[in-house]
PDB file of N, CA and C in Angstrom:
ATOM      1  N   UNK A   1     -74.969  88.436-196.998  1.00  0.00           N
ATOM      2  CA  UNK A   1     -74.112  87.329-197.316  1.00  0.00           C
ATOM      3  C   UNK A   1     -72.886  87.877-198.030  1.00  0.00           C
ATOM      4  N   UNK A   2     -72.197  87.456-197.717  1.00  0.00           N
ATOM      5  CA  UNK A   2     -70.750  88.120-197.923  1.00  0.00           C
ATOM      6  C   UNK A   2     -70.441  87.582-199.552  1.00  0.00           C
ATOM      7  N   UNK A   3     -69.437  88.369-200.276  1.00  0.00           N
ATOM      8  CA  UNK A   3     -69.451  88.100-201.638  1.00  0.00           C
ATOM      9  C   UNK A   3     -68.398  86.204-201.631  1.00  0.00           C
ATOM     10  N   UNK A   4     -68.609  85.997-202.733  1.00  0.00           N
ATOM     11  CA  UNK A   4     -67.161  84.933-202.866  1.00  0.00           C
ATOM     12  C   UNK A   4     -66.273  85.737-203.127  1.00  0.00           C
ATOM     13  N   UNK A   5     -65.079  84.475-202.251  1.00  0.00           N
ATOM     14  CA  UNK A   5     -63.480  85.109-202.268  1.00  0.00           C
ATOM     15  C   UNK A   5     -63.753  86.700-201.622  1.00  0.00           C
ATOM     16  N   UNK A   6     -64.181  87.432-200.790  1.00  0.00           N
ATOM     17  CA  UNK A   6     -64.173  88.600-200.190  1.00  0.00           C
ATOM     18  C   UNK A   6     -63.782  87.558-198.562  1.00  0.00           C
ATOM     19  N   UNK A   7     -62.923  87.626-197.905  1.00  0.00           N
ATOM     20  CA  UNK A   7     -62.155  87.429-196.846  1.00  0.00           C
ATOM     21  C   UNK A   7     -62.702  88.846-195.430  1.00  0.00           C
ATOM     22  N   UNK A   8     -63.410  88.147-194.493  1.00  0.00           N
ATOM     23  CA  UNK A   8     -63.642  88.757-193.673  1.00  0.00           C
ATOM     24  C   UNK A   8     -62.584  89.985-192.784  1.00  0.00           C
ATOM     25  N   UNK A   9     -62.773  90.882-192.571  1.00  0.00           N
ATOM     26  CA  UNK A   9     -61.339  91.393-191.815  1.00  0.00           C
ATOM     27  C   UNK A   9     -61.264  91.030-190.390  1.00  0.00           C
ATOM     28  N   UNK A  10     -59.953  90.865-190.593  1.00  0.00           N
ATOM     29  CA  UNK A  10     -59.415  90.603-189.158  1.00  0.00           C
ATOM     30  C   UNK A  10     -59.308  91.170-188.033  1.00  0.00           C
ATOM     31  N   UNK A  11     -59.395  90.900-187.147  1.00  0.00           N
ATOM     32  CA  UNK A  11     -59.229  91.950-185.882  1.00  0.00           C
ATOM     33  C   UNK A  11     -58.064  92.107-185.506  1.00  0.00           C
ATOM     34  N   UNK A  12     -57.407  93.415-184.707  1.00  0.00           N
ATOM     35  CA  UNK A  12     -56.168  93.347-184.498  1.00  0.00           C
ATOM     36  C   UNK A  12     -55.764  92.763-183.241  1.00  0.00           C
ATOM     37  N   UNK A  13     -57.192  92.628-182.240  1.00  0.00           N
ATOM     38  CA  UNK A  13     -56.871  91.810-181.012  1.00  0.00           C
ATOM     39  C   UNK A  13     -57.394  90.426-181.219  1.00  0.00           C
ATOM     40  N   UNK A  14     -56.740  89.308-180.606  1.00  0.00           N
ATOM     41  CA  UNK A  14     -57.095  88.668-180.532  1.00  0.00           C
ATOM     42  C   UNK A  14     -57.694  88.044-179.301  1.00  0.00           C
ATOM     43  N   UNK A  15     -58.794  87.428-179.206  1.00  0.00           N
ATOM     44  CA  UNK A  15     -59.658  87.022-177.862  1.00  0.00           C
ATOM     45  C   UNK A  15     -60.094  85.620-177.762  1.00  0.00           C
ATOM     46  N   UNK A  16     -59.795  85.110-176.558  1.00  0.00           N
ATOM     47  CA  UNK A  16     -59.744  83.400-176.585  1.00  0.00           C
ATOM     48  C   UNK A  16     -61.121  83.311-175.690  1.00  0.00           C
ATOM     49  N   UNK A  17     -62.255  83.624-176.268  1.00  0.00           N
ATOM     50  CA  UNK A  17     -63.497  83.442-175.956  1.00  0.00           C
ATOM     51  C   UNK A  17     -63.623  82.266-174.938  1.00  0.00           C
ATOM     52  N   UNK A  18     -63.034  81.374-174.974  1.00  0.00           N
ATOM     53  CA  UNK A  18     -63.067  79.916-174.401  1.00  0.00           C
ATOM     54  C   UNK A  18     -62.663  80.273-173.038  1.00  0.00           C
ATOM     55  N   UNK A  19     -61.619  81.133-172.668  1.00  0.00           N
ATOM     56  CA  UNK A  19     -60.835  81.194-171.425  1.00  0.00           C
ATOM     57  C   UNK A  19     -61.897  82.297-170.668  1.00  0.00           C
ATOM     58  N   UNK A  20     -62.366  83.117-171.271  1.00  0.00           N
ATOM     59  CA  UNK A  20     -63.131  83.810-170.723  1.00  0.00           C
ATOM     60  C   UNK A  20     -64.280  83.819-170.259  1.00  0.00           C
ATOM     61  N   UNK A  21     -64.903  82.574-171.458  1.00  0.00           N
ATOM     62  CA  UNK A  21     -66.464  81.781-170.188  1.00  0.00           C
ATOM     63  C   UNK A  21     -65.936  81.420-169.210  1.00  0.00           C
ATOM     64  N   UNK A  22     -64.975  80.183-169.224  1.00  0.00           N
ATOM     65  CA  UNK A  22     -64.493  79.976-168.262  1.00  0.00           C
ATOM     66  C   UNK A  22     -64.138  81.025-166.177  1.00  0.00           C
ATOM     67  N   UNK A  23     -63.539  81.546-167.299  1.00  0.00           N
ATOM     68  CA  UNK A  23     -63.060  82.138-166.079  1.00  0.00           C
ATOM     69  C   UNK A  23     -64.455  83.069-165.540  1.00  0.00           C
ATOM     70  N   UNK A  24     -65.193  83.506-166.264  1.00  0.00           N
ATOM     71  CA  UNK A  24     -67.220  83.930-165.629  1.00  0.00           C
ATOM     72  C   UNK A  24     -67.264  83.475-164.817  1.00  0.00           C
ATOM     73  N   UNK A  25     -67.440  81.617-165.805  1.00  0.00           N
ATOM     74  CA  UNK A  25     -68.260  80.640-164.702  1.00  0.00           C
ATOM     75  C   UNK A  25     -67.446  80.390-163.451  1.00  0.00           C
ATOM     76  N   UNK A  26     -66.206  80.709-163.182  1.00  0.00           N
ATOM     77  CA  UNK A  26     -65.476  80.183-161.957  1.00  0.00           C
ATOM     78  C   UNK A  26     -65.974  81.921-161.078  1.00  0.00           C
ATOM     79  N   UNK A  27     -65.719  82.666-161.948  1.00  0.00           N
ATOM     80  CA  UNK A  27     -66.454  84.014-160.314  1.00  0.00           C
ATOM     81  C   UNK A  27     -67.650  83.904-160.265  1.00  0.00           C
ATOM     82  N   UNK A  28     -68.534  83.101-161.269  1.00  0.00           N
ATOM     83  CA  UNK A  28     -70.322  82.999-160.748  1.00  0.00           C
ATOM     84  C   UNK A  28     -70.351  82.051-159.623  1.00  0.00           C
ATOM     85  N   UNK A  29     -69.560  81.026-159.718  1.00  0.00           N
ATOM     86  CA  UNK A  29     -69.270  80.139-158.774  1.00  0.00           C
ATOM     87  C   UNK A  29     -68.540  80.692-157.410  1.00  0.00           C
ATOM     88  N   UNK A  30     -67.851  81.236-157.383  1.00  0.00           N
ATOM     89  CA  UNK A  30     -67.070  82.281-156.155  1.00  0.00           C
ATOM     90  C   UNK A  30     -68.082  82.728-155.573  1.00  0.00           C
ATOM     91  N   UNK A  31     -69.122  83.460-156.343  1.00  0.00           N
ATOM     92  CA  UNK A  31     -69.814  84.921-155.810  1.00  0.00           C
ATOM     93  C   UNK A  31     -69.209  86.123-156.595  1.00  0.00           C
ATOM     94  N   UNK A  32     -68.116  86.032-156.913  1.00  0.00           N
ATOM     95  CA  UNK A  32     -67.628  87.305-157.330  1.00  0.00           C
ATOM     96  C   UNK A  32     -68.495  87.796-158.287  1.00  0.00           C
ATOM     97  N   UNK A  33     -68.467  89.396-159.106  1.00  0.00           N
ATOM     98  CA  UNK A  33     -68.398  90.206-159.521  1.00  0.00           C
ATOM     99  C   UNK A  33     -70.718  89.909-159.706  1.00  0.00           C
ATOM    100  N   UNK A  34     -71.191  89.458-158.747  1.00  0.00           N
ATOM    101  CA  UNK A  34     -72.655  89.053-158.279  1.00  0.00           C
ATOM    102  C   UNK A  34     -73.225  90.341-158.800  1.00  0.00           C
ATOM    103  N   UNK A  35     -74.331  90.270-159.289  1.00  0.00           N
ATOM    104  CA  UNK A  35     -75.189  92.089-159.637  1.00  0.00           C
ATOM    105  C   UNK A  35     -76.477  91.410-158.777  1.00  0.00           C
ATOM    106  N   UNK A  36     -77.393  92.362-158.071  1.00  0.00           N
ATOM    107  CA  UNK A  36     -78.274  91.976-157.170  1.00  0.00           C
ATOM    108  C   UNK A  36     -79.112  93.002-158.027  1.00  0.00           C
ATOM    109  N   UNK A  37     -80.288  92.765-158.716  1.00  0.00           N
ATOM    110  CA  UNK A  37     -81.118  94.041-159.202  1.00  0.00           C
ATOM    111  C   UNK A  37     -82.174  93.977-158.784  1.00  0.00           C
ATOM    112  N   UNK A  38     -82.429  95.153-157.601  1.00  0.00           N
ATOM    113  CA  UNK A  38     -84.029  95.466-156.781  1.00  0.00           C
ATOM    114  C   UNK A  38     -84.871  96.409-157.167  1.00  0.00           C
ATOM    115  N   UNK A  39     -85.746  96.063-158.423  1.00  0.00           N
ATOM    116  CA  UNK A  39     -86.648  96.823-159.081  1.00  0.00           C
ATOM    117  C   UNK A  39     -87.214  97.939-158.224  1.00  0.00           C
ATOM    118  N   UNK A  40     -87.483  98.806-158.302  1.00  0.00           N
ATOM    119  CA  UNK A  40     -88.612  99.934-157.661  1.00  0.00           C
ATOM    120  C   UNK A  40     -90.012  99.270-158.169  1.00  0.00           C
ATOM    121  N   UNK A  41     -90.444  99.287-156.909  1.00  0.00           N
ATOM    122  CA  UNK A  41     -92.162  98.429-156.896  1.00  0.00           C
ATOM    123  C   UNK A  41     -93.277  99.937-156.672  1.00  0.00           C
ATOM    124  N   UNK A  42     -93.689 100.045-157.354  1.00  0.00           N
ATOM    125  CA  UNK A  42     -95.062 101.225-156.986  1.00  0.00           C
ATOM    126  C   UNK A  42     -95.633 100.933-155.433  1.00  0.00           C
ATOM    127  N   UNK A  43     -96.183 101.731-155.648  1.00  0.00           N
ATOM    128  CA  UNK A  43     -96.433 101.979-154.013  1.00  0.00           C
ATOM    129  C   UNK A  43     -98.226 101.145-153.643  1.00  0.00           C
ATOM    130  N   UNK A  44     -98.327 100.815-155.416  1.00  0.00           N
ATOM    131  CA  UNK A  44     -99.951 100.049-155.242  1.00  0.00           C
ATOM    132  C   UNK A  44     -99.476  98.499-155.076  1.00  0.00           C
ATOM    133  N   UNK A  45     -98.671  98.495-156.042  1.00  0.00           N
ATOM    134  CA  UNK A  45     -98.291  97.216-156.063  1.00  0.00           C
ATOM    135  C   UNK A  45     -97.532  96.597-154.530  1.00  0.00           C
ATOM    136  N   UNK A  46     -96.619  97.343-153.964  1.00  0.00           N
ATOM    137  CA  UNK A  46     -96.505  97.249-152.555  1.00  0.00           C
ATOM    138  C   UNK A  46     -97.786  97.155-152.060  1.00  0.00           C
ATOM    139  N   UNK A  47     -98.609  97.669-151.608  1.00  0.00           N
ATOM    140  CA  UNK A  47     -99.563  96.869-151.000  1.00  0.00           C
ATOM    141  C   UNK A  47    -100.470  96.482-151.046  1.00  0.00           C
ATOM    142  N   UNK A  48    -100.463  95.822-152.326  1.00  0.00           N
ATOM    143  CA  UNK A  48    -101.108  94.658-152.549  1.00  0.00           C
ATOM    144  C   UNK A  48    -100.206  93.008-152.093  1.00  0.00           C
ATOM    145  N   UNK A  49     -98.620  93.454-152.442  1.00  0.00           N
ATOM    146  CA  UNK A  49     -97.935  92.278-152.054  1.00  0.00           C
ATOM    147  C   UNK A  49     -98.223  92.163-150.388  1.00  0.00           C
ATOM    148  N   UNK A  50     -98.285  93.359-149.885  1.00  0.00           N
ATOM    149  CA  UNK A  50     -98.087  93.177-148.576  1.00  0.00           C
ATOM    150  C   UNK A  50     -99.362  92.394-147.533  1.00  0.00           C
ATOM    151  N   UNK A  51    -100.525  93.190-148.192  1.00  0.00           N
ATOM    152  CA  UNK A  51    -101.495  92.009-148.014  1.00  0.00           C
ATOM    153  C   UNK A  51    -101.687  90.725-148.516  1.00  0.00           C
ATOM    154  N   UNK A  52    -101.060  90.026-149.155  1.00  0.00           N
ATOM    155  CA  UNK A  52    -100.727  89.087-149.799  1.00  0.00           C
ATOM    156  C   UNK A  52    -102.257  88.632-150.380  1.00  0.00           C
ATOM    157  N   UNK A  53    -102.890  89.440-151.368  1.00  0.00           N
ATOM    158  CA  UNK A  53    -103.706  89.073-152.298  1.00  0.00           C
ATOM    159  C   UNK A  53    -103.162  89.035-153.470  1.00  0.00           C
ATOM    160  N   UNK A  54    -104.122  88.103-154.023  1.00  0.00           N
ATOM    161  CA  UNK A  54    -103.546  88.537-156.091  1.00  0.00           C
ATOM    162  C   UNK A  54    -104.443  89.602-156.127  1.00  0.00           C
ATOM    163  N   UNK A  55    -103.627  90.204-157.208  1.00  0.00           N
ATOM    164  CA  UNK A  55    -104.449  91.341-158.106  1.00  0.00           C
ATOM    165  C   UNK A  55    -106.428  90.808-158.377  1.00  0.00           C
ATOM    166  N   UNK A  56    -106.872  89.868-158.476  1.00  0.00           N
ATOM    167  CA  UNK A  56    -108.652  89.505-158.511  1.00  0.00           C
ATOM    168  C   UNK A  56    -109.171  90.275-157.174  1.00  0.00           C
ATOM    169  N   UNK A  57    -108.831  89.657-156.266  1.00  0.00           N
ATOM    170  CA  UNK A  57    -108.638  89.667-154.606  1.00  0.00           C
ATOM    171  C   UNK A  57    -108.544  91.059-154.243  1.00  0.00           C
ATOM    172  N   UNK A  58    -107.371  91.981-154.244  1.00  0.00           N
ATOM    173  CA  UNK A  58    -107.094  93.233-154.496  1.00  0.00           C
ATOM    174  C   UNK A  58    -108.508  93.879-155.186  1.00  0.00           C
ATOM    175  N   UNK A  59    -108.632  93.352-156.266  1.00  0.00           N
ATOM    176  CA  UNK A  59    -109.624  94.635-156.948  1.00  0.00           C
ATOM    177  C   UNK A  59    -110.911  94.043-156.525  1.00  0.00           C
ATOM    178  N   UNK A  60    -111.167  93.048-156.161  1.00  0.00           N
ATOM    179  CA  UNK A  60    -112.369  92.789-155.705  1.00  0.00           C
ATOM    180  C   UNK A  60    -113.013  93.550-154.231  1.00  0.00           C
ATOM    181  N   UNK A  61    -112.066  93.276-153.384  1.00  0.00           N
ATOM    182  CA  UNK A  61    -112.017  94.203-152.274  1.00  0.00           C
ATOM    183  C   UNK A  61    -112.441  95.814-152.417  1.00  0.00           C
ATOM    184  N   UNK A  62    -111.529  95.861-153.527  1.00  0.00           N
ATOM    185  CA  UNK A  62    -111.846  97.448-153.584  1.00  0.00           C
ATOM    186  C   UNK A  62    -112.761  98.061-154.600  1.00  0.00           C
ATOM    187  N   UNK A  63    -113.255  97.264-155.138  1.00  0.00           N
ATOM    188  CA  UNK A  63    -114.010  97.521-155.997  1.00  0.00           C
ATOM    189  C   UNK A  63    -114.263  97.818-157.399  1.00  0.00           C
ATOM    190  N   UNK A  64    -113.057  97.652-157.848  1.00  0.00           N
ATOM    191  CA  UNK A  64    -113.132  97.668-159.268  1.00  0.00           C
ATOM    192  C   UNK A  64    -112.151  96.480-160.456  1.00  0.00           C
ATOM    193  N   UNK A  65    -112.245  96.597-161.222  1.00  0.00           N
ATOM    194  CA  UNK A  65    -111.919  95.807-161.943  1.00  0.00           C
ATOM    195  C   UNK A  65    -110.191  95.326-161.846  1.00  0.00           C
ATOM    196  N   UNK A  66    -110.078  94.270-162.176  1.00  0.00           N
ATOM    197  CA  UNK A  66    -108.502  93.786-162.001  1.00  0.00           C
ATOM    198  C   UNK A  66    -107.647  94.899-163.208  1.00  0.00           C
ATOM    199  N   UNK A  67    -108.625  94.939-164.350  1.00  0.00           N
ATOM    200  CA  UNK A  67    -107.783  95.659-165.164  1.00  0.00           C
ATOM    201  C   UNK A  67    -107.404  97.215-165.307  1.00  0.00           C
ATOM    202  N   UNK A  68    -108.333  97.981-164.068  1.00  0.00           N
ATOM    203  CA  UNK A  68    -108.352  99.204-163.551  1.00  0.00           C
ATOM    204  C   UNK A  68    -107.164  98.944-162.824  1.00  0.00           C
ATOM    205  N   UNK A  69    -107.282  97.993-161.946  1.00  0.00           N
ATOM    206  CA  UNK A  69    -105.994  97.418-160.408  1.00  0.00           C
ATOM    207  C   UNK A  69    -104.637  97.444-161.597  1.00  0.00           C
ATOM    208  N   UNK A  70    -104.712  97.167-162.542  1.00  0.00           N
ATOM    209  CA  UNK A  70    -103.574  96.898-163.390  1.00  0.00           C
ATOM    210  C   UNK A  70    -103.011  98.396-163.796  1.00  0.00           C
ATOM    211  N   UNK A  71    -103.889  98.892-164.363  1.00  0.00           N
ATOM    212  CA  UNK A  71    -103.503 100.164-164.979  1.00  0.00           C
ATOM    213  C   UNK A  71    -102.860 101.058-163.854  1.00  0.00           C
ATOM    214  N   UNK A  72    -103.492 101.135-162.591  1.00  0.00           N
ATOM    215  CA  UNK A  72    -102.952 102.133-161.138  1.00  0.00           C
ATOM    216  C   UNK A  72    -102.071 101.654-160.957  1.00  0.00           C
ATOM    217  N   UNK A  73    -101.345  99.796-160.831  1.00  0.00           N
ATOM    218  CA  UNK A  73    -100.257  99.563-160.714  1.00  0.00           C
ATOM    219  C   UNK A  73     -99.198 100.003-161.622  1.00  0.00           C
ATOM    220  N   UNK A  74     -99.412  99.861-162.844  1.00  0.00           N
ATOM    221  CA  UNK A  74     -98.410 100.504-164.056  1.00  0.00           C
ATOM    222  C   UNK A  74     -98.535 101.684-164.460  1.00  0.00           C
ATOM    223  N   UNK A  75     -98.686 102.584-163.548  1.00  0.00           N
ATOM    224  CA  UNK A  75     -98.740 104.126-163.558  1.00  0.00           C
ATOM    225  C   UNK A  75     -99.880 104.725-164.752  1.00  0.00           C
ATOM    226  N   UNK A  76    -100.254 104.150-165.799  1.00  0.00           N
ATOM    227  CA  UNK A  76    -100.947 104.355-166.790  1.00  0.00           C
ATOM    228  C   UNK A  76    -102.692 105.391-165.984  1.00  0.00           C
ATOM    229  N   UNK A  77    -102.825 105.403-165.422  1.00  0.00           N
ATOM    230  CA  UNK A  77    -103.938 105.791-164.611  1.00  0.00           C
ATOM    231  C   UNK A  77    -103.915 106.122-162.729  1.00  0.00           C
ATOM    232  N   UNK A  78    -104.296 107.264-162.307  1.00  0.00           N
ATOM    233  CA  UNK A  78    -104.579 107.223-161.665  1.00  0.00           C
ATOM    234  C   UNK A  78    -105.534 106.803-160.050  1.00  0.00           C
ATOM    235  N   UNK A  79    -105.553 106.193-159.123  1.00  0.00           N
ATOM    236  CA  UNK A  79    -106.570 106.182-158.338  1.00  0.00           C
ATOM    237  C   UNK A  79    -107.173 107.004-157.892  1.00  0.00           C
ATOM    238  N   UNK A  80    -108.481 106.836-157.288  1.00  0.00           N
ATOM    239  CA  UNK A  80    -109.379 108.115-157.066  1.00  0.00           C
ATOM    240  C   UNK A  80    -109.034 108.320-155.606  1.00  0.00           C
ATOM    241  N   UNK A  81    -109.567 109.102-154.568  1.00  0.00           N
ATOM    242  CA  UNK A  81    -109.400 109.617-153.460  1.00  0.00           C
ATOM    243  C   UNK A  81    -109.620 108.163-152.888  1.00  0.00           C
ATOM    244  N   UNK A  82    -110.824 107.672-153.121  1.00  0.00           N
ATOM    245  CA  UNK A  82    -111.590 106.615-152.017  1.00  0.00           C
ATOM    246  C   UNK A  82    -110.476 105.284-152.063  1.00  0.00           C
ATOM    247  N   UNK A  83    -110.061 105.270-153.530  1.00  0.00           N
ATOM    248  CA  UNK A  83    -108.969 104.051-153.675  1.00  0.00           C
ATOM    249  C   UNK A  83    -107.787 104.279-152.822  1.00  0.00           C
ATOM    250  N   UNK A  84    -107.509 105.396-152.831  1.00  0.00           N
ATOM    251  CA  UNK A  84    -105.997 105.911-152.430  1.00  0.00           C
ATOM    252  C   UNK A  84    -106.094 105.394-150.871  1.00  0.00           C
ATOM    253  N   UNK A  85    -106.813 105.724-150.092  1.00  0.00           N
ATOM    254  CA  UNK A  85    -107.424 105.979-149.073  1.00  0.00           C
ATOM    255  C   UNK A  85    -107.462 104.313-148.514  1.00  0.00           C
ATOM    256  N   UNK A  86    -107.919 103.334-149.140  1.00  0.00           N
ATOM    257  CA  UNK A  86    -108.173 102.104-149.034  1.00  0.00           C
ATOM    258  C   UNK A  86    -106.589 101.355-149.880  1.00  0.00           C
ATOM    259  N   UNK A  87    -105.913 102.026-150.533  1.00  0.00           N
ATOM    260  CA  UNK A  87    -104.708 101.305-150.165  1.00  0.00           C
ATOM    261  C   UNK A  87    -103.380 101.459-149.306  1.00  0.00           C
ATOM    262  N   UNK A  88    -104.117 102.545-148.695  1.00  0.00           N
ATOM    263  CA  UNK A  88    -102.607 102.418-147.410  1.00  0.00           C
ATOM    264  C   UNK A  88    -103.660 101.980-146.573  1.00  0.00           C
ATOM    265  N   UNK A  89    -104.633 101.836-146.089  1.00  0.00           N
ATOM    266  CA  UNK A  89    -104.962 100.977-145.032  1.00  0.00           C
ATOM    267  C   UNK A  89    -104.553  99.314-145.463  1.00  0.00           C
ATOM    268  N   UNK A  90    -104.452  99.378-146.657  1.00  0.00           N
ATOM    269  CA  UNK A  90    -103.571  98.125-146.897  1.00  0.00           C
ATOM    270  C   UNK A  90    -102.275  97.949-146.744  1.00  0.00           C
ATOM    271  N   UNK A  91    -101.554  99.181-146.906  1.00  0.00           N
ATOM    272  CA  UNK A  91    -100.050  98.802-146.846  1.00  0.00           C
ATOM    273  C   UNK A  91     -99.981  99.176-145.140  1.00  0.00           C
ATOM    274  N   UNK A  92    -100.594 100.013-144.423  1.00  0.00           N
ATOM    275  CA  UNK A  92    -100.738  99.861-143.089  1.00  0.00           C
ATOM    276  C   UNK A  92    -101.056  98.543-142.205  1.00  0.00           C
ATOM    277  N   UNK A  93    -102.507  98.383-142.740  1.00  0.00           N
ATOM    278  CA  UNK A  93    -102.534  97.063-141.412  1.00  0.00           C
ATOM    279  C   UNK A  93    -103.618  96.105-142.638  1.00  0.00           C
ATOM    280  N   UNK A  94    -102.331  95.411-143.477  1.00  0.00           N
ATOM    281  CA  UNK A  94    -103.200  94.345-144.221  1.00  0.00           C
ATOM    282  C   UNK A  94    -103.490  93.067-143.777  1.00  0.00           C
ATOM    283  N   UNK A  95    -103.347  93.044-142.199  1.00  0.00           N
ATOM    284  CA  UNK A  95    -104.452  92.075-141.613  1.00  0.00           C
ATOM    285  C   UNK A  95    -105.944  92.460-141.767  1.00  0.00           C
ATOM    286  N   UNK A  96    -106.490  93.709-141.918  1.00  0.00           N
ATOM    287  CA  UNK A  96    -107.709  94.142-141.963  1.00  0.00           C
ATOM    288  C   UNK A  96    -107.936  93.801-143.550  1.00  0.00           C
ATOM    289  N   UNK A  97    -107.168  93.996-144.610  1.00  0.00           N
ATOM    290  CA  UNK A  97    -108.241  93.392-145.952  1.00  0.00           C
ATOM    291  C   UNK A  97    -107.392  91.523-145.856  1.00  0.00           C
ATOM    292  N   UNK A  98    -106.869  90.748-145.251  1.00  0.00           N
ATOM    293  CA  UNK A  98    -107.156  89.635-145.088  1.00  0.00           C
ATOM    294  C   UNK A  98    -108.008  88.864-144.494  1.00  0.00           C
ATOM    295  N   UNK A  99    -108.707  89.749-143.800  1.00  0.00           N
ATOM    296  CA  UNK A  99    -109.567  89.512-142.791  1.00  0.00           C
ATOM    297  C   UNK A  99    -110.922  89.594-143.622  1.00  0.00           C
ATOM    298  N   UNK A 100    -111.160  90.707-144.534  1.00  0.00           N
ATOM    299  CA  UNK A 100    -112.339  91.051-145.202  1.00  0.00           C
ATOM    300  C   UNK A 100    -112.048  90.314-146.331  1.00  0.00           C
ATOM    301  N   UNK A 101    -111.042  89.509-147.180  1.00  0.00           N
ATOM    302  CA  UNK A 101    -111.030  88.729-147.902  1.00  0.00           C
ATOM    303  C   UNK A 101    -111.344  86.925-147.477  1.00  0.00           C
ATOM    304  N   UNK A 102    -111.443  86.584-146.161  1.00  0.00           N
ATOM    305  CA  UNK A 102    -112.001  85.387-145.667  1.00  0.00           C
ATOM    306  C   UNK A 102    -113.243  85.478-146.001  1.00  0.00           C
TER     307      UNK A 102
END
């Protein structure tokens, strides 16, 4: 908290904050100056989206726990051979674990 009577300092530019939302919201509205941000997805998590299971579904299939399925997705842990093995036949042909998830 600033003392009494101590006067904030001034800036030497001055900026009309007001004109400048403005003028944002008119290029958000355009399209202009648009940022598109396409995360990098792991390669477990790819196919699991691709078979379009949730993560229960996913680890149920394969056999272990959702919170194992969690950890291989967030790099924190590795999968074993047999997992590895059973998720590109998912990101390959995930009609075959939709099929074994009916």
């Amino acid at each position: 908290m600033p003392k009494a009577g101590v006067k904030p300092a001034k800036s030497s530019t001055k900026i009309d904050v007001g004109a400048e939302l403005l003028a944002s919201v008119r290029e958000m509205k355009a399209g202009a100056r648009a940022r598109v941000h396409t995360p990098d997805v792991p390669e477990f998590v790819h196919a699991r989206l691709v078979s379009g299971l949730s993560q229960a579904e996913f680890a149920a299939l394969l056999g272990v726990s959702v919170r194992t399925l969690q950890d291989w997705e967030q790099g924190r842990r590795k999968p074993s051979g047999a997992a590895i093995t059973l998720y590109k036949i998912a990101e390959r042909r995930p009609e075959v674990l939709r099929e074994l998830a009916a």
